[in-house]
C-alpha atoms as a PDB file:
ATOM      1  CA  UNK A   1     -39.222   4.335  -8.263  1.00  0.00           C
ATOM      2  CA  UNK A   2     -35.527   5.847  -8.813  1.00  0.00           C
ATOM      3  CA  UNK A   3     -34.164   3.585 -12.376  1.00  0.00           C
ATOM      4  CA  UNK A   4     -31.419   1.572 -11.719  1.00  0.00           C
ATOM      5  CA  UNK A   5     -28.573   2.966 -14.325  1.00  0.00           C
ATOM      6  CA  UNK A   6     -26.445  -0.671 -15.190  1.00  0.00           C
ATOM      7  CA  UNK A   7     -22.991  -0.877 -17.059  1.00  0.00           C
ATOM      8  CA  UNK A   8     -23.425  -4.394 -19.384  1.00  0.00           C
ATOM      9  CA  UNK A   9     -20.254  -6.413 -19.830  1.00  0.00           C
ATOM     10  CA  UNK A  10     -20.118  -9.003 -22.209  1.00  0.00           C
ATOM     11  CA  UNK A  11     -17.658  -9.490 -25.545  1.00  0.00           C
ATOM     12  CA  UNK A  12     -20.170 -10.906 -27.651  1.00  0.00           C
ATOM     13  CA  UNK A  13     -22.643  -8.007 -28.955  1.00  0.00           C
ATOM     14  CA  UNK A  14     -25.336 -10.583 -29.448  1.00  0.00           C
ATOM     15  CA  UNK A  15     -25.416 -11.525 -25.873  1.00  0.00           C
ATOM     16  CA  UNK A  16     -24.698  -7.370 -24.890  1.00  0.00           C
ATOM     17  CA  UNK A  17     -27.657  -6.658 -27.178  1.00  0.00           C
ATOM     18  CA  UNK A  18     -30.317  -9.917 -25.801  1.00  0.00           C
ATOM     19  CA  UNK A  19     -29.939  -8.477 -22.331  1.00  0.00           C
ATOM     20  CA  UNK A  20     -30.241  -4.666 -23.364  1.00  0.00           C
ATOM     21  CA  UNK A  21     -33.506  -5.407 -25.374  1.00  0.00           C
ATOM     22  CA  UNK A  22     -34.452  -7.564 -21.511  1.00  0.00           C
ATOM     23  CA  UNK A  23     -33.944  -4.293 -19.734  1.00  0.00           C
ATOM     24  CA  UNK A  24     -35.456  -2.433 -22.315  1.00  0.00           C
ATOM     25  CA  UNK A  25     -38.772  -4.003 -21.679  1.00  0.00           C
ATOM     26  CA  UNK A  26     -38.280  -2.842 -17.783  1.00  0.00           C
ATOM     27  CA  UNK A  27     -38.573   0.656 -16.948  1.00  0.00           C
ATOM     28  CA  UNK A  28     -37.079   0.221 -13.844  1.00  0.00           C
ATOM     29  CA  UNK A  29     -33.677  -0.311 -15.598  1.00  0.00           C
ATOM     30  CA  UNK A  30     -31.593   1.249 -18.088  1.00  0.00           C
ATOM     31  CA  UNK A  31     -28.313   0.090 -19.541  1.00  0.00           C
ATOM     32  CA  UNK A  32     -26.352   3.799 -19.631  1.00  0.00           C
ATOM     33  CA  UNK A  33     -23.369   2.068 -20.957  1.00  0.00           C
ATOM     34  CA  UNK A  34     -21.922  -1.211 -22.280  1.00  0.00           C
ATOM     35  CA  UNK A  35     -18.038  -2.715 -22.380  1.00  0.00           C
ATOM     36  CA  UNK A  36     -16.599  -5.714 -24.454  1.00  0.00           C
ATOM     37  CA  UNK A  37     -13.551  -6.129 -22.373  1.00  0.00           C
ATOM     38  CA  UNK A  38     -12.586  -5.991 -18.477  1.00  0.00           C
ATOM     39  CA  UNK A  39     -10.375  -2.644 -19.811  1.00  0.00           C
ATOM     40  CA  UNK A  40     -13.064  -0.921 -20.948  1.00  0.00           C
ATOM     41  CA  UNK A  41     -15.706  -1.671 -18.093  1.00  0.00           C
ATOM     42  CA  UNK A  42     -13.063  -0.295 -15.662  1.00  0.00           C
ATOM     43  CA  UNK A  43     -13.118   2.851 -17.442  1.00  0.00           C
ATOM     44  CA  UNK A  44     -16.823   3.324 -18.463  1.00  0.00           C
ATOM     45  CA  UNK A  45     -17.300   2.270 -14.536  1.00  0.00           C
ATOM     46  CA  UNK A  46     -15.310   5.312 -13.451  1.00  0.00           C
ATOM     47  CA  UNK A  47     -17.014   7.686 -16.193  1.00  0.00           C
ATOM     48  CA  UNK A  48     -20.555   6.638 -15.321  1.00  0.00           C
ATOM     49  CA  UNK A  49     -20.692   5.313 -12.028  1.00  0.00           C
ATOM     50  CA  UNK A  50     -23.648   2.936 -12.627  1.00  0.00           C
ATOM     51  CA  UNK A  51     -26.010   1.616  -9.978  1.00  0.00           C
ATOM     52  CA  UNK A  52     -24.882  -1.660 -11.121  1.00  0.00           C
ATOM     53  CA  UNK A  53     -22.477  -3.430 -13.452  1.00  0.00           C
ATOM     54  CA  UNK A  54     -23.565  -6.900 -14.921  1.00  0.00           C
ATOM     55  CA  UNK A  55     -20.123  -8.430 -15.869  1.00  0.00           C
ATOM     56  CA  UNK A  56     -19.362 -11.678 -17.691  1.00  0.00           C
ATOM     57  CA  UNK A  57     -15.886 -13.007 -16.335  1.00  0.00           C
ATOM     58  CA  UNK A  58     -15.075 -15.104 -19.586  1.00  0.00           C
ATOM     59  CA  UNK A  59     -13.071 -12.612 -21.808  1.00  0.00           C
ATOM     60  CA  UNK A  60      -9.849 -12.037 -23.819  1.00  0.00           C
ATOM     61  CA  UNK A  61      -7.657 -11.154 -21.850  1.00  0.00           C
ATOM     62  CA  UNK A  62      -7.938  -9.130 -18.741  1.00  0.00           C
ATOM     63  CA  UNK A  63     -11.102 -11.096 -18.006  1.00  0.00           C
ATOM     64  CA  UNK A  64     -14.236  -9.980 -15.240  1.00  0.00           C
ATOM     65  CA  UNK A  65     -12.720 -10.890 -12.211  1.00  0.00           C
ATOM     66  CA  UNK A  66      -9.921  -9.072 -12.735  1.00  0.00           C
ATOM     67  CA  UNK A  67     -12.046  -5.689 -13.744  1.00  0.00           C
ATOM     68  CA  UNK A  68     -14.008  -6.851 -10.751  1.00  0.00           C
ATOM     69  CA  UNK A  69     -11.082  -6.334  -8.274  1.00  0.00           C
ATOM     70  CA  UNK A  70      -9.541  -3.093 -10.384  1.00  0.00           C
ATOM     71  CA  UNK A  71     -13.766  -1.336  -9.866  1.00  0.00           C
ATOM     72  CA  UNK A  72     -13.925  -2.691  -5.894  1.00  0.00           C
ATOM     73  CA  UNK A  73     -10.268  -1.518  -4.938  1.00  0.00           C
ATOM     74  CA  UNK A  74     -11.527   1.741  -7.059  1.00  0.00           C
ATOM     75  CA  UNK A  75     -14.792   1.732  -5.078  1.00  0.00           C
ATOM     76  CA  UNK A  76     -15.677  -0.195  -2.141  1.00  0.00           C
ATOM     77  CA  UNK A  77     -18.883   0.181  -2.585  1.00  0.00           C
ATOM     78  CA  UNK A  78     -19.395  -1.248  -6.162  1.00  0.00           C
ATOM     79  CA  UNK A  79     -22.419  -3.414  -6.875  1.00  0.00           C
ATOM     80  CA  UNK A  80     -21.350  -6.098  -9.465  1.00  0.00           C
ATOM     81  CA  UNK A  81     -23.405  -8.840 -10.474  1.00  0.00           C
ATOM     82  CA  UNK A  82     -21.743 -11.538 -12.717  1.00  0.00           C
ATOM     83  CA  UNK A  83     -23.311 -13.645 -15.046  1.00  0.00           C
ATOM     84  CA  UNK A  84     -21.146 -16.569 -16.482  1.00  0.00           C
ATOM     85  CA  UNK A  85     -20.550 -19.739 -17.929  1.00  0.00           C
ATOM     86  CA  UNK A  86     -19.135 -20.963 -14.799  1.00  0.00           C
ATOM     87  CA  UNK A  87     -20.904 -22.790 -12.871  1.00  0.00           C
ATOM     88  CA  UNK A  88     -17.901 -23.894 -10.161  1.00  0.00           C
ATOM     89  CA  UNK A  89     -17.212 -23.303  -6.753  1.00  0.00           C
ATOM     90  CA  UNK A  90     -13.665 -22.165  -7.267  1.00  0.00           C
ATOM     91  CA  UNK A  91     -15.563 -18.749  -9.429  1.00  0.00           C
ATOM     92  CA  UNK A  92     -18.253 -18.415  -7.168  1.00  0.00           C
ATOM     93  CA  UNK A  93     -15.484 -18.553  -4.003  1.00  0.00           C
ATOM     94  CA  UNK A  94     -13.476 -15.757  -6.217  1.00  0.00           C
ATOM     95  CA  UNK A  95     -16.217 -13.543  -7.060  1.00  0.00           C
ATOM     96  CA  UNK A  96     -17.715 -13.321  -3.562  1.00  0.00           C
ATOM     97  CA  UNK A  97     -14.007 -13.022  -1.541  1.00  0.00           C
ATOM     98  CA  UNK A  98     -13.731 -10.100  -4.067  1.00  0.00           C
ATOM     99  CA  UNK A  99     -16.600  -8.191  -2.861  1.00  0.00           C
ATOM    100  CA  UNK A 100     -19.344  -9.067  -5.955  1.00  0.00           C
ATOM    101  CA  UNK A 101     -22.906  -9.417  -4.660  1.00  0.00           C
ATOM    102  CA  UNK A 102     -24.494 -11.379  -7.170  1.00  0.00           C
ATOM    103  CA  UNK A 103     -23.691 -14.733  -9.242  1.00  0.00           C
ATOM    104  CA  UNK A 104     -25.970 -16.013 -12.258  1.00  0.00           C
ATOM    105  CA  UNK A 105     -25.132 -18.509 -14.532  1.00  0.00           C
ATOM    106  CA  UNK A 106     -25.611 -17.930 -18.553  1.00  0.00           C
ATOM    107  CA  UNK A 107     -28.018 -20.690 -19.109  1.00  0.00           C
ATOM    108  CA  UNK A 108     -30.849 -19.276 -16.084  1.00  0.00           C
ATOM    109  CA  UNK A 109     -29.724 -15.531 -16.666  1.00  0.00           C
ATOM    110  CA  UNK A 110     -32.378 -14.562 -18.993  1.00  0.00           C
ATOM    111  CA  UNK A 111     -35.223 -15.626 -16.410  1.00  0.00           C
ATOM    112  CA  UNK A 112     -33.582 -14.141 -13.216  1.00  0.00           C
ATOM    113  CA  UNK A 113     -31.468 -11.399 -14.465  1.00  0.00           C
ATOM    114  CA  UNK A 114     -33.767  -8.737 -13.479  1.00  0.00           C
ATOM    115  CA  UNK A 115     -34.532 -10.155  -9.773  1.00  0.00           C
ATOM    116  CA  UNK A 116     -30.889 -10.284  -9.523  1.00  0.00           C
ATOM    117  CA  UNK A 117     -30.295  -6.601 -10.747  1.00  0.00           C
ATOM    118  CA  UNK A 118     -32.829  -5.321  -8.504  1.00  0.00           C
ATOM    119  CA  UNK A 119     -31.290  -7.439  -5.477  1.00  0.00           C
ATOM    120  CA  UNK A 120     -27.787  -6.564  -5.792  1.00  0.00           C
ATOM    121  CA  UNK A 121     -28.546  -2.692  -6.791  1.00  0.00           C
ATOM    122  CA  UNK A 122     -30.785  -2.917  -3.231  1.00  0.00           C
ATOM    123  CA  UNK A 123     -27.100  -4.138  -1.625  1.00  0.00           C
ATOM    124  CA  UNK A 124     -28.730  -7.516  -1.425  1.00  0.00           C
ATOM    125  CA  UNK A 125     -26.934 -10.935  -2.170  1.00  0.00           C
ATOM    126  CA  UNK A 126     -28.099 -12.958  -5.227  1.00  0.00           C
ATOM    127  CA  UNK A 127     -26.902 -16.173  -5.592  1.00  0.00           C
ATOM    128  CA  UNK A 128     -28.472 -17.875  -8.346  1.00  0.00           C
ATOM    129  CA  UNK A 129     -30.220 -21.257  -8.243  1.00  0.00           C
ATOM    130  CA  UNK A 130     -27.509 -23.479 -10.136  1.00  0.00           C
ATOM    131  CA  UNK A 131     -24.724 -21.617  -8.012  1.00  0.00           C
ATOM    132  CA  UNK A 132     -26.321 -22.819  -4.342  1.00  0.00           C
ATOM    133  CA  UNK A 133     -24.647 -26.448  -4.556  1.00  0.00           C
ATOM    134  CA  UNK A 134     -21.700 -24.850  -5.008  1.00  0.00           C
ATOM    135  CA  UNK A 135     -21.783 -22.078  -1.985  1.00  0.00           C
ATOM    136  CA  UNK A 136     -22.760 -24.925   0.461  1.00  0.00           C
ATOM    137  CA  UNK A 137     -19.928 -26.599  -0.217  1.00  0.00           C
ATOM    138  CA  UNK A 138     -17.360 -23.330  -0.074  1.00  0.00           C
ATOM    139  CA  UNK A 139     -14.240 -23.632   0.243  1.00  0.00           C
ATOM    140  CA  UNK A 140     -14.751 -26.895   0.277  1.00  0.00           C
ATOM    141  CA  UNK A 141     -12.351 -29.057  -1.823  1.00  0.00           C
ATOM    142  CA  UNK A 142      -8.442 -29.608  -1.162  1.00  0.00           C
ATOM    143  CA  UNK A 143      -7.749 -27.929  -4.902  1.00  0.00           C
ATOM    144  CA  UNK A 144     -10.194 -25.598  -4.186  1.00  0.00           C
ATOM    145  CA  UNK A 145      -8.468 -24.124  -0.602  1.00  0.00           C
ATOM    146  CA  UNK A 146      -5.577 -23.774  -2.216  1.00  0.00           C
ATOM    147  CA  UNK A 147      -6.711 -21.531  -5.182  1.00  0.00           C
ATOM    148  CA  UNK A 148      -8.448 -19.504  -2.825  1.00  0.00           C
ATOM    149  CA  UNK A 149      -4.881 -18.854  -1.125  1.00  0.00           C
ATOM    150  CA  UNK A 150      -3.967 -16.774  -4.393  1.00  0.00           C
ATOM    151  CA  UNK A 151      -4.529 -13.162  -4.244  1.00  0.00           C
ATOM    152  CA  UNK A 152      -6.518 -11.743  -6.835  1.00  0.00           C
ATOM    153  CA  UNK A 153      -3.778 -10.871  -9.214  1.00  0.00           C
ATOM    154  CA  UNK A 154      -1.811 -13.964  -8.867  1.00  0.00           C
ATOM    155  CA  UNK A 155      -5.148 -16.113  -9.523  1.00  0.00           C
ATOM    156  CA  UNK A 156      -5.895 -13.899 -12.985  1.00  0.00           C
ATOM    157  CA  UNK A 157      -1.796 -14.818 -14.109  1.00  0.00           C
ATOM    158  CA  UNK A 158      -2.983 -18.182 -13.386  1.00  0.00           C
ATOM    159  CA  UNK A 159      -6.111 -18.161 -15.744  1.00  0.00           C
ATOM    160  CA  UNK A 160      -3.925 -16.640 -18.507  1.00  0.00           C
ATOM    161  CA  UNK A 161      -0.983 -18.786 -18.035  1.00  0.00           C
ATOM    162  CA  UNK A 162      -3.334 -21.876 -18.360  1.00  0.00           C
ATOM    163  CA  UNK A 163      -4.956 -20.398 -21.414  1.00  0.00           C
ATOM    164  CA  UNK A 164      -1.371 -19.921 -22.981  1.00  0.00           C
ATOM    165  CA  UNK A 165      -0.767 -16.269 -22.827  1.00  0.00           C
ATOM    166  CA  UNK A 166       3.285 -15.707 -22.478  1.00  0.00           C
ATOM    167  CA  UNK A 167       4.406 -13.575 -19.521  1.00  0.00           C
ATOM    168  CA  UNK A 168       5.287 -10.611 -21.866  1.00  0.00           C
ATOM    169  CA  UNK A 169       1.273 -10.822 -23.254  1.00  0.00           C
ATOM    170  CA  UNK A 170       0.128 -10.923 -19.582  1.00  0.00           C
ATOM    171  CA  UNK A 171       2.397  -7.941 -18.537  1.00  0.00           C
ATOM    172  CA  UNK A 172       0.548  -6.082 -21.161  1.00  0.00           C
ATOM    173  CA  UNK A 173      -2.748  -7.124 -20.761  1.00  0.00           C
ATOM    174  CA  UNK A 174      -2.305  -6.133 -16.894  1.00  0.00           C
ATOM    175  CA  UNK A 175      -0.315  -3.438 -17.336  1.00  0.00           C
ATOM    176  CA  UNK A 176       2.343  -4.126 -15.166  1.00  0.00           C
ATOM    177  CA  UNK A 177       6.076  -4.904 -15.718  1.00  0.00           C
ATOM    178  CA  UNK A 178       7.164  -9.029 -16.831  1.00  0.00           C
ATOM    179  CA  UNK A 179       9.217  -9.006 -13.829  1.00  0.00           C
ATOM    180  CA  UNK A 180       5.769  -8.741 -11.469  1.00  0.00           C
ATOM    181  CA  UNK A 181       3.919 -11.016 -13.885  1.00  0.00           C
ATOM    182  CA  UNK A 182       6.859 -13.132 -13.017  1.00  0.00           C
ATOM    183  CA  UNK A 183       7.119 -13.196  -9.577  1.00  0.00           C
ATOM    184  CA  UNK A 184       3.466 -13.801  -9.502  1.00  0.00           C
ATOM    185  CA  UNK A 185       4.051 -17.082 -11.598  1.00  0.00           C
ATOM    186  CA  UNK A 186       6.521 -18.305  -9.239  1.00  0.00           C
ATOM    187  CA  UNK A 187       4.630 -17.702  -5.942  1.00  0.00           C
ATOM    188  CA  UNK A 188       1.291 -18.860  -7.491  1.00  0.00           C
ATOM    189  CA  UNK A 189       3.283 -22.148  -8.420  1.00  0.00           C
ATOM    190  CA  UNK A 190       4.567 -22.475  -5.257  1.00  0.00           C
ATOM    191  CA  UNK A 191       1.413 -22.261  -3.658  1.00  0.00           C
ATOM    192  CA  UNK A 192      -0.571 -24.359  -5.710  1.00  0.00           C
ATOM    193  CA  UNK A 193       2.406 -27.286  -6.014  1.00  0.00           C
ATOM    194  CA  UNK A 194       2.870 -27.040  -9.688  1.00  0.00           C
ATOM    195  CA  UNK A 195       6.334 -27.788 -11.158  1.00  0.00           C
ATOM    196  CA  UNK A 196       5.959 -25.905 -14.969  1.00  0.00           C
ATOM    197  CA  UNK A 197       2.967 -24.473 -16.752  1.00  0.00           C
ATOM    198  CA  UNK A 198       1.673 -28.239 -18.020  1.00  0.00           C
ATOM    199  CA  UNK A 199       0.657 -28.900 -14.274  1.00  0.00           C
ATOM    200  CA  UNK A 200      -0.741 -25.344 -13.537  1.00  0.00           C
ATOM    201  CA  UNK A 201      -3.202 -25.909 -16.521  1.00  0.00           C
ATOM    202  CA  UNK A 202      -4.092 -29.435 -15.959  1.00  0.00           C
ATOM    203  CA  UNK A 203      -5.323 -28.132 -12.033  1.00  0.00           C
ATOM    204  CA  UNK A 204      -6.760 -25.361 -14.410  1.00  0.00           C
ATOM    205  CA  UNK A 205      -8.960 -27.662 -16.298  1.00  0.00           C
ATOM    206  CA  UNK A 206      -9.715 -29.969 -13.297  1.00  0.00           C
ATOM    207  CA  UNK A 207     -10.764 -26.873 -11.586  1.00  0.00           C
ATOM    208  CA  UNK A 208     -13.467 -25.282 -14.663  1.00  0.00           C
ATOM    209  CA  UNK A 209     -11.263 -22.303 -14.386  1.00  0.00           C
ATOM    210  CA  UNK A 210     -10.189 -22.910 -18.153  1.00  0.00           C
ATOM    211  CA  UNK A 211     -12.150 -25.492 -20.331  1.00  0.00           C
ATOM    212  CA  UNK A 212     -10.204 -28.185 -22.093  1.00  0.00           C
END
């Protein structure tokens, strides 16, 4: 049996090393690399070109769906399987219009992760069992269709604006100019009905995409 090579994405080394010592114990898998920030699991993606990357979406700054969409546009045929904290329709609908094959949530991840590496690195879906609620109802919600009308980089100015980052931090953390970061702000406003920032992070909160 070929060993499935995975790329582990998580900021917090305790959590990086839990799931390393997990694969460890499987000698179908090996972790050939590990990244603390969307950045740097774009760039050890392109270096290694894993079987499978395991990303957490919940980081400063440029955060996993955005490294998501940079490693699919790179490579259509990416297998990414993300593990999170969020357990909401409006991540799961994000993660799966991007192209990701697998969703977990956190608390269940230790007991399925390896079923879901093996499914996703066989092209497989893996939805995980706290996440199925959530895909039946798809799309579902009136809030919901119309965060799922934001392309991929107006959605991750969203998240940041609602968490408080300035368009000047965002420009840098995306690496693109203030003027784009602020045209995205305006169109994602206009398509979500928000007048100023205080209403695009109240629908953030309402929507799990930022916590309170």
């Amino acid at each position: 049996m070929q060993t499935i090579r995975v790329l582990l994405v998580d900021d917090h080394e305790v959590v990086r090393g839990g799931f390393r010592r997990l694969f460890e114990s499987n000698q179908a898998i090996a972790v050939i690399a590990e990244a603390s920030s969307g950045e740097q699991a774009y760039n050890l993606y392109l270096q290694h070109q894993p079987g499978v990357v395991v990303m957490d979406l919940s980081m400063p700054g440029n955060g996993g769906l955005e490294a998501s969409r940079r490693i699919l546009a790179r490579d259509g045929n990416a297998r990414i399987l993300v593990f999170s904290v969020h357990e909401n329709e409006v991540f799961l609908n994000r993660a799966l219009d991007l192209g990701v094959l697998g969703y977990i949530s956190k608390r269940s991840a230790s007991r399925v992760m390896v079923e879901a590496v093996r499914k996703v690195a066989a092209g497989e879906l893996y939805i995980g069992q706290e996440m199925l609620p959530f895909l039946v109802k798809r799309k579902a919600s009136a809030d919901s269709r119309l965060v799922n009308g934001l392309s991929a980089r107006e959605f991750e100015v969203f998240r940041l604006r609602a968490e408080g980052h300035s368009v000047n931090d965002i420009a840098a953390l995306l690496n693109v100019s203030p003027k784009t970061v602020g045209h995205h702000n305006t169109s994602l406003k206009q398509k979500l009905g928000a007048a100023n920032d205080v209403e695009l992070t109240r629908l953030a909160i309402r929507l799990g995409v930022i916590t309170a």
